[in-house]
C-alpha atoms as a PDB file:
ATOM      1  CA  UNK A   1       9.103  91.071 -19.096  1.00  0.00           C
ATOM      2  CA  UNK A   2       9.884  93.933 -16.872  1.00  0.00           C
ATOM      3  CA  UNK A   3      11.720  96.057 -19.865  1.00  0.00           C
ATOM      4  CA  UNK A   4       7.784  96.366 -21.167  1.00  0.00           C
ATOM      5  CA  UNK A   5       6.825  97.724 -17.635  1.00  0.00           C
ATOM      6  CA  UNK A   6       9.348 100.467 -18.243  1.00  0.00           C
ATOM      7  CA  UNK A   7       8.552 101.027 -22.231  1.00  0.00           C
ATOM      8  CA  UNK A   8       4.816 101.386 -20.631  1.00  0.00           C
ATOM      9  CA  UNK A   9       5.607 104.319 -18.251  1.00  0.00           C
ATOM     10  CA  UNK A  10       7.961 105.846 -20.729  1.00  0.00           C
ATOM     11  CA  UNK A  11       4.760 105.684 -22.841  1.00  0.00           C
ATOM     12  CA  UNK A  12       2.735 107.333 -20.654  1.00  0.00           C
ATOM     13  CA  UNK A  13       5.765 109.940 -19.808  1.00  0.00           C
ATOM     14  CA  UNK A  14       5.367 110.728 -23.437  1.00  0.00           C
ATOM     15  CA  UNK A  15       1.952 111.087 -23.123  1.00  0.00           C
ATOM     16  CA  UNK A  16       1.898 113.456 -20.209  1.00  0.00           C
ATOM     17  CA  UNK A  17       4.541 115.793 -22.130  1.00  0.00           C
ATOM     18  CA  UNK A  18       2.102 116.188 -25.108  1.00  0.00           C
ATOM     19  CA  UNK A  19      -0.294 117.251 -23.218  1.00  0.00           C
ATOM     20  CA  UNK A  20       1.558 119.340 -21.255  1.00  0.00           C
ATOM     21  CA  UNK A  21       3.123 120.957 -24.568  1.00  0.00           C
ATOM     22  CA  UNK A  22      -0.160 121.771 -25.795  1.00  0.00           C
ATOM     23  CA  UNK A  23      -0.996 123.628 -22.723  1.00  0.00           C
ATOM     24  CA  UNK A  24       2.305 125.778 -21.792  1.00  0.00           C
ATOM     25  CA  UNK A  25       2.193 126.924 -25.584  1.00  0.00           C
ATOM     26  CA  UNK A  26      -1.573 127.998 -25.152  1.00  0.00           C
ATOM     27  CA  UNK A  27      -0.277 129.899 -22.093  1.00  0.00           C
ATOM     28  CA  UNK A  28       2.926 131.337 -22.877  1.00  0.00           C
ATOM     29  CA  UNK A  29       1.712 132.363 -26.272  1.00  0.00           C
ATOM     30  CA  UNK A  30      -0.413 135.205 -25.081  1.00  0.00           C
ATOM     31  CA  UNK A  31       2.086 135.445 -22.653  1.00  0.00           C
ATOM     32  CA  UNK A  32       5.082 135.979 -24.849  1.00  0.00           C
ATOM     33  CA  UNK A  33       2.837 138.434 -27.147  1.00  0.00           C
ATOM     34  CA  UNK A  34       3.261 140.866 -24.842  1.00  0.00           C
ATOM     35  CA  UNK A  35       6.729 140.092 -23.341  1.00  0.00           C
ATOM     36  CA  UNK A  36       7.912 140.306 -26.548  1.00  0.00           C
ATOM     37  CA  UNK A  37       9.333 136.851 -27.686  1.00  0.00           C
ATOM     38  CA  UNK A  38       9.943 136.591 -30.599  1.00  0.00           C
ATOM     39  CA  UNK A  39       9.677 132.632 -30.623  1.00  0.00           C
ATOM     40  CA  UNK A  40       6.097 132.864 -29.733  1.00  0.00           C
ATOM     41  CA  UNK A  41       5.428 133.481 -33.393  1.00  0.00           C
ATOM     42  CA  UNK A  42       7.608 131.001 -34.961  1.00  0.00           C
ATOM     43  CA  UNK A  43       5.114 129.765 -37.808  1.00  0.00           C
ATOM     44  CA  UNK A  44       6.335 125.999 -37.941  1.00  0.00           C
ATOM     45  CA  UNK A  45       6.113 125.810 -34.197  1.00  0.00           C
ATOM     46  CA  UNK A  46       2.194 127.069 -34.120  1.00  0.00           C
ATOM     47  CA  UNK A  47       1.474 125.124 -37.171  1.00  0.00           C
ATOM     48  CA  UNK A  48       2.915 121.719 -35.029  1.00  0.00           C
ATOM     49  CA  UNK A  49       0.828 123.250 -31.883  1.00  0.00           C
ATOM     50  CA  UNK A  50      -2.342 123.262 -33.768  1.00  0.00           C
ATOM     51  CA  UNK A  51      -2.363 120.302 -35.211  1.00  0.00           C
ATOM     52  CA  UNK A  52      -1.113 118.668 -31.735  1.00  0.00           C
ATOM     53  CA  UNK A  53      -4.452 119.765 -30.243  1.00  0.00           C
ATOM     54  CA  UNK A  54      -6.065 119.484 -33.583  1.00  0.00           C
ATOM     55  CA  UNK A  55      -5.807 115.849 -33.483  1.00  0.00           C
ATOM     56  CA  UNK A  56      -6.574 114.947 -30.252  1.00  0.00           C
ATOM     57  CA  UNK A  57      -9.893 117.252 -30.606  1.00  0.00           C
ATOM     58  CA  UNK A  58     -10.885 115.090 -34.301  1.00  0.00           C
ATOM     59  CA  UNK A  59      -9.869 111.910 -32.000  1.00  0.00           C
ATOM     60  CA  UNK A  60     -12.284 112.647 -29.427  1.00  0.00           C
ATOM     61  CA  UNK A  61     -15.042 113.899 -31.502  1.00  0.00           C
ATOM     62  CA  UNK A  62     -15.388 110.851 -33.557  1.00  0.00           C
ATOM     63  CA  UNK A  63     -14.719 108.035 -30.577  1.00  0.00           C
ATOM     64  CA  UNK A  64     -11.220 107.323 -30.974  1.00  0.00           C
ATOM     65  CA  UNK A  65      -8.928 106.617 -28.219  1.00  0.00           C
ATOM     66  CA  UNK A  66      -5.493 107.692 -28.118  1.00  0.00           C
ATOM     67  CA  UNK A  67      -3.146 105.700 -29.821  1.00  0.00           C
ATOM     68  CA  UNK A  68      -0.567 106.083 -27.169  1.00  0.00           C
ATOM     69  CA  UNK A  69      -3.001 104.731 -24.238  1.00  0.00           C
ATOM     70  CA  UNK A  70      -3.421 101.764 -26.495  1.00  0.00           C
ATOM     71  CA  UNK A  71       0.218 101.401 -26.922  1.00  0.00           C
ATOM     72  CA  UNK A  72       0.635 101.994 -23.316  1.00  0.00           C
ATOM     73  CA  UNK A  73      -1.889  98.964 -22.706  1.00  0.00           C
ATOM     74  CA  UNK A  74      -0.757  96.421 -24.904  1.00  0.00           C
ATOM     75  CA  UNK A  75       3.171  97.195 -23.482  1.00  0.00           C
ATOM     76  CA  UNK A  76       1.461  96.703 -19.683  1.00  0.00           C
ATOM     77  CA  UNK A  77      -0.232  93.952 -20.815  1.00  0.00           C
ATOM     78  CA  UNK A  78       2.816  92.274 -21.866  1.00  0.00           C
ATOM     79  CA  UNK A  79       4.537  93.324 -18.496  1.00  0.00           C
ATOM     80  CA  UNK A  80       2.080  90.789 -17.110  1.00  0.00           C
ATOM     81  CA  UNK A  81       0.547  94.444 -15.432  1.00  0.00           C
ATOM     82  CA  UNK A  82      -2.950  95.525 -14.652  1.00  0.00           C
ATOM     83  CA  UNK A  83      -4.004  98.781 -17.224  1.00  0.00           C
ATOM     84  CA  UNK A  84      -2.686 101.680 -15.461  1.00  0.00           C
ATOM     85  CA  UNK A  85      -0.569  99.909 -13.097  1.00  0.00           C
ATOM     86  CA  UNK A  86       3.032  99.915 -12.707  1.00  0.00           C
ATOM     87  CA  UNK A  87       6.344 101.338 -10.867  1.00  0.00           C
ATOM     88  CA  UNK A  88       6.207 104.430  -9.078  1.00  0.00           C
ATOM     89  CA  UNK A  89       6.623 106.725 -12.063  1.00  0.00           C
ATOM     90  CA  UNK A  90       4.413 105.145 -14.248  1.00  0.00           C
ATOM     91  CA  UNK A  91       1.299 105.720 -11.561  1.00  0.00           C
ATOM     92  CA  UNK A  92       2.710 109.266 -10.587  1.00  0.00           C
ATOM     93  CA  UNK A  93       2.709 109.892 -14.843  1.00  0.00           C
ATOM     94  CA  UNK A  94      -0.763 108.261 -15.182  1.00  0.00           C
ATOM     95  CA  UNK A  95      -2.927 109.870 -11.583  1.00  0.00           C
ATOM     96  CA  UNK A  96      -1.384 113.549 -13.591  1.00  0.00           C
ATOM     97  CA  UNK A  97      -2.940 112.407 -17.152  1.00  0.00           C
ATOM     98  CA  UNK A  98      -6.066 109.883 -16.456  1.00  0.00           C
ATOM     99  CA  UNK A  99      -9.415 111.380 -15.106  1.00  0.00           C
ATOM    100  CA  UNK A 100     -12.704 109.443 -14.683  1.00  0.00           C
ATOM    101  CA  UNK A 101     -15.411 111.877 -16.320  1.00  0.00           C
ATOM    102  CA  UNK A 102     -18.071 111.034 -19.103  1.00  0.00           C
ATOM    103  CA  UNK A 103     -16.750 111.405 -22.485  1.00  0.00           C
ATOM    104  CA  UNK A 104     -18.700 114.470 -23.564  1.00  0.00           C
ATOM    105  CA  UNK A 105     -16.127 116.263 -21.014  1.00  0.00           C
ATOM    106  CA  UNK A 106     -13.564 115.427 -22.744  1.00  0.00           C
ATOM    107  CA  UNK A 107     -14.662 116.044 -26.122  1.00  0.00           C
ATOM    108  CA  UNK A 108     -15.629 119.529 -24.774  1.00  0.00           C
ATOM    109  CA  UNK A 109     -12.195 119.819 -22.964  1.00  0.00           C
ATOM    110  CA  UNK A 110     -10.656 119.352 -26.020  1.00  0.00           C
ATOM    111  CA  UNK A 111     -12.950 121.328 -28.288  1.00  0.00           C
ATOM    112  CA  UNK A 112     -12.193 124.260 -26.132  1.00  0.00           C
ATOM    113  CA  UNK A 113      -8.487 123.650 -26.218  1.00  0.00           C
ATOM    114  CA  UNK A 114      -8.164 123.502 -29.968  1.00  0.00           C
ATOM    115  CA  UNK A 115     -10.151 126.411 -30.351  1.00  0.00           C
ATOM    116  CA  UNK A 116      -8.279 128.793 -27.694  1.00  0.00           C
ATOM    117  CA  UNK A 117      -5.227 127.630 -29.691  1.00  0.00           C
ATOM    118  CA  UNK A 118      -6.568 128.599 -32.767  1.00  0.00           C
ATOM    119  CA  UNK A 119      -7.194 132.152 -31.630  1.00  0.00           C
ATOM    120  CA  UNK A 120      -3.856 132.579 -30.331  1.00  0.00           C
ATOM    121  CA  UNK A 121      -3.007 132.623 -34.638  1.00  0.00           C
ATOM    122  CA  UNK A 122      -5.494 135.663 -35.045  1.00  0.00           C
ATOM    123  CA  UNK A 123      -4.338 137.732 -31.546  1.00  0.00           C
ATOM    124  CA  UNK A 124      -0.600 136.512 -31.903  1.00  0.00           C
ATOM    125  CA  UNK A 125      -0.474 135.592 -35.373  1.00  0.00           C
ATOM    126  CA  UNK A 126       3.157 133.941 -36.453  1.00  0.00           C
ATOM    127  CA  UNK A 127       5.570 134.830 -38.334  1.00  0.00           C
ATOM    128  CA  UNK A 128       4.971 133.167 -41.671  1.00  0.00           C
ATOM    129  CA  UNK A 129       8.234 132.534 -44.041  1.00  0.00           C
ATOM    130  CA  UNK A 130       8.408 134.351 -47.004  1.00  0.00           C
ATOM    131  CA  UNK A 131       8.486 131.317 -48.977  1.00  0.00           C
ATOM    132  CA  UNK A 132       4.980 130.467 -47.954  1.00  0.00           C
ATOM    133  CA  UNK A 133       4.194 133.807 -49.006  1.00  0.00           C
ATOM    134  CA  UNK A 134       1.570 133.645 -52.021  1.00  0.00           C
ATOM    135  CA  UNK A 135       1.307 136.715 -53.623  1.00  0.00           C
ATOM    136  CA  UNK A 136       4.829 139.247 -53.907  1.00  0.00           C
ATOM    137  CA  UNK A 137       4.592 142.404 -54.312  1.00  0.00           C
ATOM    138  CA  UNK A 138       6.669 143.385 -57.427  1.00  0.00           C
ATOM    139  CA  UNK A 139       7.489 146.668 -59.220  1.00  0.00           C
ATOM    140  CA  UNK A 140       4.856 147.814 -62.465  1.00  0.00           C
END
C-alpha cells in the first residue's frame, strides 16, 4: 500500500510543476521580449501555455476541481492516508500548492492569470509557422 503513498506525492509533484510552468512562462515571457530570446516566441510553446492556464481558469469558473487533486485523493486514499497527508515530500509539495481561501479567490486568481497570459501573445506575440499561415502573398 505504500507504492500509492508515493504515486500520491508524485501526483502532487506534478501538480506543483504545472503550476509553476504556467507562472515562470508568464514571467520570463516579458522577460525574454526584451532580452531577446528567441524561444520566448515559439508559437507551439505559447499555444500549450495558454491553454495550460486556459483550462484551469474554465475549471474554476464552472466548479470543477482539478482532476489531479482527485487523482491525488483517491491514490492517498488507497495508501490508507488522510487527504493531504503523507511523507515528507508529499506535505512540503502540497503546504507550496494548497491554500485555504473562498473559491471566488481562486476563480479570480486564475481569471487574472489566463488573462496576463493572453496579453503576453499581443506584447510578445510568437512566432507563428508558415504553415499556419492563411493567406500567402503571391506574385500578380
Amino acid at each position: 500500500m505504500a507504492i500509492y503513498g508515493y504515486l500520491a506525492d508524485l501526483v502532487v509533484t506534478l501538480h506543483l510543476a504545472y503550476v509553476l510552468t504556467v507562472i515562470v512562462l508568464l514571467v520570463l515571457i516579458p522577460v525574454g521580449k526584451f532580452l531577446r530570446w528567441r524561444w520566448v516566441r515559439w508559437f507551439w510553446l505559447r499555444i500549450i501555455h495558454l491553454l495550460m492556464i486556459g483550462v484551469v481558469a474554465f475549471q474554476a469558473w464552472i466548479g470543477v476541481i482539478c482532476p489531479l487533486t482527485h487523482l491525488e485523493n483517491y491514490l492517498r486514499s488507497l495508501a490508507g492516508q488522510e487527504t493531504y497527508s503523507g511523507t515528507f515530500v508529499g506535505r512540503l509539495v502540497e503546504s507550496l500548492l494548497y491554500y485555504e481561501c473562498p473559491s471566488w479567490v481562486f476563480v479570480v486568481a486564475y481569471t487574472c492569470v489566463a488573462l496576463l497570459t493572453a496579453l503576453t501573445l499581443i506584447f510578445v506575440p510568437p512566432t507563428v509557422p508558415g504553415w499556419l499561415c492563411l493567406s500567402k502573398s503571391r506574385p500578380s
